[in-house]
C-alpha atoms as a PDB file:
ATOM      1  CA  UNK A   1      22.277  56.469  60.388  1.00  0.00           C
ATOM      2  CA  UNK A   2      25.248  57.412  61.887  1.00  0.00           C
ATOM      3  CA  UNK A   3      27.473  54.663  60.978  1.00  0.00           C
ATOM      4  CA  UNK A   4      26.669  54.841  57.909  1.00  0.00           C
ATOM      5  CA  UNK A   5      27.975  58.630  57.287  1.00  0.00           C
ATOM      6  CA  UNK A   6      31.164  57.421  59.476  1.00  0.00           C
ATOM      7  CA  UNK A   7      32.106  54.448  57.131  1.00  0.00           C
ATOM      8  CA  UNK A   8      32.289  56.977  53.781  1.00  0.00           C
ATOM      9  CA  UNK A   9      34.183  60.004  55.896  1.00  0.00           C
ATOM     10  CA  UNK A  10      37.052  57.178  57.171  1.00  0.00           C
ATOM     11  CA  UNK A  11      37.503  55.846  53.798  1.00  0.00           C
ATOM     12  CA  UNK A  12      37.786  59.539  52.522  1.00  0.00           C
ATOM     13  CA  UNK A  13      40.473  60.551  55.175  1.00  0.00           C
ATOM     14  CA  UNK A  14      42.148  56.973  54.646  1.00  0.00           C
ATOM     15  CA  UNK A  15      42.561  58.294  51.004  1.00  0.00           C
ATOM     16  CA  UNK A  16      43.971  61.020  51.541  1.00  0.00           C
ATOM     17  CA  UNK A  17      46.541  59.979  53.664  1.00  0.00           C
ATOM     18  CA  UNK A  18      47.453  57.460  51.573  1.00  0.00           C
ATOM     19  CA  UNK A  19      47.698  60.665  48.597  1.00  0.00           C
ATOM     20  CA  UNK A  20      49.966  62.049  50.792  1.00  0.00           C
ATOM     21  CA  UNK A  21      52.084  59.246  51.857  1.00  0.00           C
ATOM     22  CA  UNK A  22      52.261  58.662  48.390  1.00  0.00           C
ATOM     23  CA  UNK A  23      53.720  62.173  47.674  1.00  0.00           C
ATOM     24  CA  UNK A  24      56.302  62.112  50.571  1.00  0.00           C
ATOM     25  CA  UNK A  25      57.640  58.380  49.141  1.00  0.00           C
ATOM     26  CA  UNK A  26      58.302  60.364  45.986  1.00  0.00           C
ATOM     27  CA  UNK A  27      59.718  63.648  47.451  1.00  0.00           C
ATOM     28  CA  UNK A  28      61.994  61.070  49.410  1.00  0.00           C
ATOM     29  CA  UNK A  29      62.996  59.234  45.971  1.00  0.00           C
ATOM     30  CA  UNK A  30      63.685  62.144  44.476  1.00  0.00           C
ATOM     31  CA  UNK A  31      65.688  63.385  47.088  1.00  0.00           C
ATOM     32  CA  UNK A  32      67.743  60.214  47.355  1.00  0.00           C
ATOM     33  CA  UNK A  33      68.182  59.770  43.549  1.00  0.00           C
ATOM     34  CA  UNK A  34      70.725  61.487  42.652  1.00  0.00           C
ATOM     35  CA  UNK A  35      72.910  59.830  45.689  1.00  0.00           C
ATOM     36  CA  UNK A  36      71.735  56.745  44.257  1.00  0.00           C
ATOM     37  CA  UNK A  37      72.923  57.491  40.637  1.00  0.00           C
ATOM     38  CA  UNK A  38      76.492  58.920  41.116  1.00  0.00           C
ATOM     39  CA  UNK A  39      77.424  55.374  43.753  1.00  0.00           C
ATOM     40  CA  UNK A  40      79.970  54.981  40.810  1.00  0.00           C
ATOM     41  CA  UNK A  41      81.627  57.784  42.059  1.00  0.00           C
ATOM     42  CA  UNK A  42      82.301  56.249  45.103  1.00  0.00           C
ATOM     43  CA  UNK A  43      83.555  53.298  43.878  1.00  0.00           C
ATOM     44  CA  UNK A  44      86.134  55.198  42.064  1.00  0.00           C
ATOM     45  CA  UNK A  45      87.015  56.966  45.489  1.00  0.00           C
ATOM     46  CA  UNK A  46      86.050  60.491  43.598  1.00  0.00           C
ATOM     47  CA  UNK A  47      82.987  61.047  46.320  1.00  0.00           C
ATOM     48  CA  UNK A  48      84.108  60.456  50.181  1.00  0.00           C
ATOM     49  CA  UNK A  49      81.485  59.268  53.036  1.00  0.00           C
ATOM     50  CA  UNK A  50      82.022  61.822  55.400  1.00  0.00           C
ATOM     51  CA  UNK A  51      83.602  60.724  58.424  1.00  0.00           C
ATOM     52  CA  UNK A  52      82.516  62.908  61.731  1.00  0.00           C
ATOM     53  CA  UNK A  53      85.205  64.290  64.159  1.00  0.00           C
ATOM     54  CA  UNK A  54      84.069  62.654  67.034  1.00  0.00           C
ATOM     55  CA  UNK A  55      84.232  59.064  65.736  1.00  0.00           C
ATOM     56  CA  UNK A  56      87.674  60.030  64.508  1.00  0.00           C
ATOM     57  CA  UNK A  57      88.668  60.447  68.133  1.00  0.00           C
ATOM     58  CA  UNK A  58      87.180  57.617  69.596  1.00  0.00           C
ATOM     59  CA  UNK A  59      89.005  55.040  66.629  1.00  0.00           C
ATOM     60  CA  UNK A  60      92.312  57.363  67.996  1.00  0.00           C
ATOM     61  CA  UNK A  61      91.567  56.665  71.902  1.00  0.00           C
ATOM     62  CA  UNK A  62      88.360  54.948  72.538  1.00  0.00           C
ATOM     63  CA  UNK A  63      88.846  55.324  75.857  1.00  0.00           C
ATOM     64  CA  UNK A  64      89.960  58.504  76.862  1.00  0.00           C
ATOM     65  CA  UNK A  65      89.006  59.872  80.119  1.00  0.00           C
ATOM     66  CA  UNK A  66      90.478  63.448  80.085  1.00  0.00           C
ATOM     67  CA  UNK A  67      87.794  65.818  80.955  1.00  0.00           C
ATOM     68  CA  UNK A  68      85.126  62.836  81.865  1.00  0.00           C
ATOM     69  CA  UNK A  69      85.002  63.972  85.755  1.00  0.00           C
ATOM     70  CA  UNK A  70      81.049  64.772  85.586  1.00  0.00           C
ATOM     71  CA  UNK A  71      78.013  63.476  84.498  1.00  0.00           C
ATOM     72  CA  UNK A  72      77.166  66.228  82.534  1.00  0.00           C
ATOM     73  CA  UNK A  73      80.365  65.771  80.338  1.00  0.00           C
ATOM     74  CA  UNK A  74      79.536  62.293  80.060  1.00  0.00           C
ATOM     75  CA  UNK A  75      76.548  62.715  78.886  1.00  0.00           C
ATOM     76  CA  UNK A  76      77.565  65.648  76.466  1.00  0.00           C
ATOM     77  CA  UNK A  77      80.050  62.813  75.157  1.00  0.00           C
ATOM     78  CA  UNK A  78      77.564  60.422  74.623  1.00  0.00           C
ATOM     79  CA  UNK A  79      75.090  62.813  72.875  1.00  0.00           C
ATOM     80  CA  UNK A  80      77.880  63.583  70.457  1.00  0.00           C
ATOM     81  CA  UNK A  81      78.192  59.837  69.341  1.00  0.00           C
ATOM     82  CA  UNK A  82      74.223  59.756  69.352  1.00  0.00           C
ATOM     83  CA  UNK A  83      74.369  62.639  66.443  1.00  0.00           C
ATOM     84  CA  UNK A  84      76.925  60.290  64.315  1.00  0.00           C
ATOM     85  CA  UNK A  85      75.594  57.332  65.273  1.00  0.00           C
ATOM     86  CA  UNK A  86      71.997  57.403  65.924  1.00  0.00           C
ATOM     87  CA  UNK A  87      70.541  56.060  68.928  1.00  0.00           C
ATOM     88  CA  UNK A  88      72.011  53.429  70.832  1.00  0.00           C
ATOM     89  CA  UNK A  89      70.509  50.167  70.898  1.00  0.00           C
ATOM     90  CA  UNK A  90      68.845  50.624  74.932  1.00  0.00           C
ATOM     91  CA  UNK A  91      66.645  53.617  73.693  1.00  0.00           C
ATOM     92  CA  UNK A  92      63.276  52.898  72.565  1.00  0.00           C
ATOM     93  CA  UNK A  93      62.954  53.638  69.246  1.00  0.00           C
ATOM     94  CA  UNK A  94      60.817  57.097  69.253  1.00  0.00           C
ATOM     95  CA  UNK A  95      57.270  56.970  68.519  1.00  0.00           C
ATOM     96  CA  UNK A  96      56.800  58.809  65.045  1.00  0.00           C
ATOM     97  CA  UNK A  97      53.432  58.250  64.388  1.00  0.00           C
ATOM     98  CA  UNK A  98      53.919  57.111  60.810  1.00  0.00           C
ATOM     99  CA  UNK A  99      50.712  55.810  58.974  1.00  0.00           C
ATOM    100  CA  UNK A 100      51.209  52.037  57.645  1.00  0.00           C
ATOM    101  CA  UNK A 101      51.044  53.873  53.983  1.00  0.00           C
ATOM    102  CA  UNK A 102      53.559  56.287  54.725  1.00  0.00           C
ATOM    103  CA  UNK A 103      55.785  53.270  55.732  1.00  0.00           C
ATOM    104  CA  UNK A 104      55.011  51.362  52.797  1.00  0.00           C
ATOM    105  CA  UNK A 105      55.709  54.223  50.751  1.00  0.00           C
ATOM    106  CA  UNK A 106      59.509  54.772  51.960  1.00  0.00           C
ATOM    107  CA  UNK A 107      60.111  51.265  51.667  1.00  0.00           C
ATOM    108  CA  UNK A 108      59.599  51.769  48.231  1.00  0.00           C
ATOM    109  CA  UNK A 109      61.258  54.255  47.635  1.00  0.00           C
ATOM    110  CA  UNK A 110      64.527  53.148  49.768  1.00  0.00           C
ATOM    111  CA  UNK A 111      63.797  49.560  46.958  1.00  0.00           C
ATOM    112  CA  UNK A 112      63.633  51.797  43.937  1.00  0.00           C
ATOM    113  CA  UNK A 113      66.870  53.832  44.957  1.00  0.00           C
ATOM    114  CA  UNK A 114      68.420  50.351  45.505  1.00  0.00           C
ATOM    115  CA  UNK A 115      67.692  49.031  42.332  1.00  0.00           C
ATOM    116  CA  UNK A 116      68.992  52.386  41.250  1.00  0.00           C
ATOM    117  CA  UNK A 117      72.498  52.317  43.032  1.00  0.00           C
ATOM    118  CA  UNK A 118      72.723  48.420  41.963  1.00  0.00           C
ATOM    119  CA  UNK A 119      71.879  49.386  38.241  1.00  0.00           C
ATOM    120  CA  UNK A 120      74.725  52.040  37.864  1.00  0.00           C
ATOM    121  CA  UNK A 121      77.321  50.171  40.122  1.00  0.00           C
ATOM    122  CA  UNK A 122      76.743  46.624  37.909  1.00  0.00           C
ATOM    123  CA  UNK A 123      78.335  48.301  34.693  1.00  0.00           C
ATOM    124  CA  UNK A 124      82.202  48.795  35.907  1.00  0.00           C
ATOM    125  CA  UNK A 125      83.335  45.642  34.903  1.00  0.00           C
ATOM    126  CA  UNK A 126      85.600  44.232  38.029  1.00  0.00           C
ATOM    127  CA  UNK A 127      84.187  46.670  40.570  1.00  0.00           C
ATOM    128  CA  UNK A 128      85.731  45.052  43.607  1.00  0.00           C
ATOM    129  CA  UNK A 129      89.280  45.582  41.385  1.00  0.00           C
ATOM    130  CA  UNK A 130      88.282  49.153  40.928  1.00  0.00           C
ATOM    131  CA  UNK A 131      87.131  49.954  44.442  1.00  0.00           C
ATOM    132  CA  UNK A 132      90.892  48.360  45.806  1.00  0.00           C
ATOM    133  CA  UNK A 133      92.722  50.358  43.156  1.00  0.00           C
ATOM    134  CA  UNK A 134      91.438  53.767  43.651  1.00  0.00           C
ATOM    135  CA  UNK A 135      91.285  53.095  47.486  1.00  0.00           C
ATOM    136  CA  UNK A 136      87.697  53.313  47.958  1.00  0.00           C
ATOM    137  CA  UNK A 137      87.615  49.835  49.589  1.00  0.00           C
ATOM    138  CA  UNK A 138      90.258  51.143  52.268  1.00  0.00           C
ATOM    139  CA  UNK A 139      88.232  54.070  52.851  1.00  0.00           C
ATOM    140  CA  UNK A 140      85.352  51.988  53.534  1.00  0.00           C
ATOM    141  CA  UNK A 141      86.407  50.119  55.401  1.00  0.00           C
ATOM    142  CA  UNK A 142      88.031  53.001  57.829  1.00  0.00           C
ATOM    143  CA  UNK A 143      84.389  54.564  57.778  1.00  0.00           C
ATOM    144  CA  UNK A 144      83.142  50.863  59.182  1.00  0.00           C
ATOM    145  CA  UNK A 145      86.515  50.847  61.742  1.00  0.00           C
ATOM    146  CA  UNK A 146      85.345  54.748  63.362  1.00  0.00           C
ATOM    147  CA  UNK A 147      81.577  53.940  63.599  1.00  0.00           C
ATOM    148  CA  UNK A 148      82.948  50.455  65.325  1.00  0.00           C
ATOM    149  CA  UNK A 149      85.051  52.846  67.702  1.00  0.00           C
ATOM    150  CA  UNK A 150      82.501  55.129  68.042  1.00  0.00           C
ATOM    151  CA  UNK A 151      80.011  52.199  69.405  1.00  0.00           C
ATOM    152  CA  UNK A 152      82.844  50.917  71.743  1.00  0.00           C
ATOM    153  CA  UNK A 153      83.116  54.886  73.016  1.00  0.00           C
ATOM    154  CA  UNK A 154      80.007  54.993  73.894  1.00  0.00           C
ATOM    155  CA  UNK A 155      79.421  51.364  75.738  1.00  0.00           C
ATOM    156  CA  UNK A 156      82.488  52.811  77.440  1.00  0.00           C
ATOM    157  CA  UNK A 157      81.273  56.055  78.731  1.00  0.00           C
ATOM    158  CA  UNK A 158      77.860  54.461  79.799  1.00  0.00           C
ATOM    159  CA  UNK A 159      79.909  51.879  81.917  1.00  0.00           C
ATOM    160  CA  UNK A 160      81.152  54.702  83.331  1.00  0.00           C
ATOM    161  CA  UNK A 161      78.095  56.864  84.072  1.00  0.00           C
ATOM    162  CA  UNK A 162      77.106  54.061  85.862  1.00  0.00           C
ATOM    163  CA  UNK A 163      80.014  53.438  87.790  1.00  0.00           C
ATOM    164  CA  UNK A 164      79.948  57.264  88.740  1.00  0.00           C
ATOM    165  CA  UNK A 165      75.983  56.767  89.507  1.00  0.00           C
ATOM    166  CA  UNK A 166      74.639  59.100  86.606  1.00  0.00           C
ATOM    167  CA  UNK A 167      71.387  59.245  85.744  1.00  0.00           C
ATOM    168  CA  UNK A 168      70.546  58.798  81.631  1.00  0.00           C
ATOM    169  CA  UNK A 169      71.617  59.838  79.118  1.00  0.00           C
ATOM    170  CA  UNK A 170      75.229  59.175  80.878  1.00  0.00           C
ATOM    171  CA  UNK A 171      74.116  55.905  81.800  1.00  0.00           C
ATOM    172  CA  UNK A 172      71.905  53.420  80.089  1.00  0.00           C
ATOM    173  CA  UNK A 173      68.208  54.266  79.517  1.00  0.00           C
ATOM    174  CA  UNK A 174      67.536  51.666  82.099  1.00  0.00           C
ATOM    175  CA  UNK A 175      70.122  52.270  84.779  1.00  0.00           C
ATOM    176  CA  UNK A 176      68.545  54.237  87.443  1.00  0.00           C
ATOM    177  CA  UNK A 177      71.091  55.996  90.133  1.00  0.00           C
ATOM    178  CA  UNK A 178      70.852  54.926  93.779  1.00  0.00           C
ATOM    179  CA  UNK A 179      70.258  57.634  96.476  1.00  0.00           C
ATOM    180  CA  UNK A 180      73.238  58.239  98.259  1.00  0.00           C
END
């Protein structure tokens, strides 16, 4: 008798869920629409990507050692090109507990906004043209030359948390410091 009130009650919270993965996917479009929209913009160079400070110094001197005598300052480094670059690729990715519909429903909504930002970019006739005349091509590609800097930066410092025998985050997640 039992299983037979647990089948209906699963399906029921399944549903819901579902309702409210559905909800999020659409918050999440909406929130990403209007990004998605004005991508002309950027290809006339009259809306920047925002380039943070710290990947700005690491495409100046990627590998700058001034005030990198600790592992705490190491590891203050690092979690500064964490925040502009997400995490690095020796972290586990961190468990978020996402439902498979909640999943399904931002991968809609990330294909909707494409279709959206491929709609409005496909009517300027000779867009690469346009994106090398206004300079939006050279700004992308100096966006793609700091985050490139910033990765170096921060293989850098690691190599040299380990060197100095710091424990994570100034060292790879799976270095582990020797006694000494």
């Amino acid at each position: 008798m039992r299983r037979l009130f647990l089948l209906p009650t699963l399906l029921i919270l399944a549903a819901c869920n579902a309702g409210h993965s559905a909800v999020e996917g659409a918050r999440t479009f909406g929130a990403g629409f209007g990004d998605a929209a004005t991508a002309p913009l950027e290809d006339l160079n009259l809306r920047r990507e925002y380039i943070p400070t710290v990947l700005l110094q690491a495409e100046s001197n990627p590998y700058d050692l001034r005030n990198l005598n600790q592992c705490t300052t190491i590891g203050a480094e690092i979690a500064r090109l964490n925040e502009a670059l997400g995490p690095d690729s020796d972290e586990p990715p961190a468990p978020d507990g996402s439902y498979l519909s909640e999943i399904a429903a931002d991968a809609a909504s990330k294909a909707a906004l494409d279709a959206i930002r491929d709609a409005t970019t496909d009517f300027i006739p000779g867009r690469s043209w346009v994106r090398q005349l206004s300079g939006a091509e050279q700004h992308s590609r100096h966006v793609q030359s700091a985050i490139q800097a910033g990765r170096m930066r921060r293989a850098f410092l690691k190599g040299m948390g380990m060197q100095k025998n710091c424990a994570p985050p100034a060292a790879p997640a799976w270095f582990r410091p020797s006694r000494v």
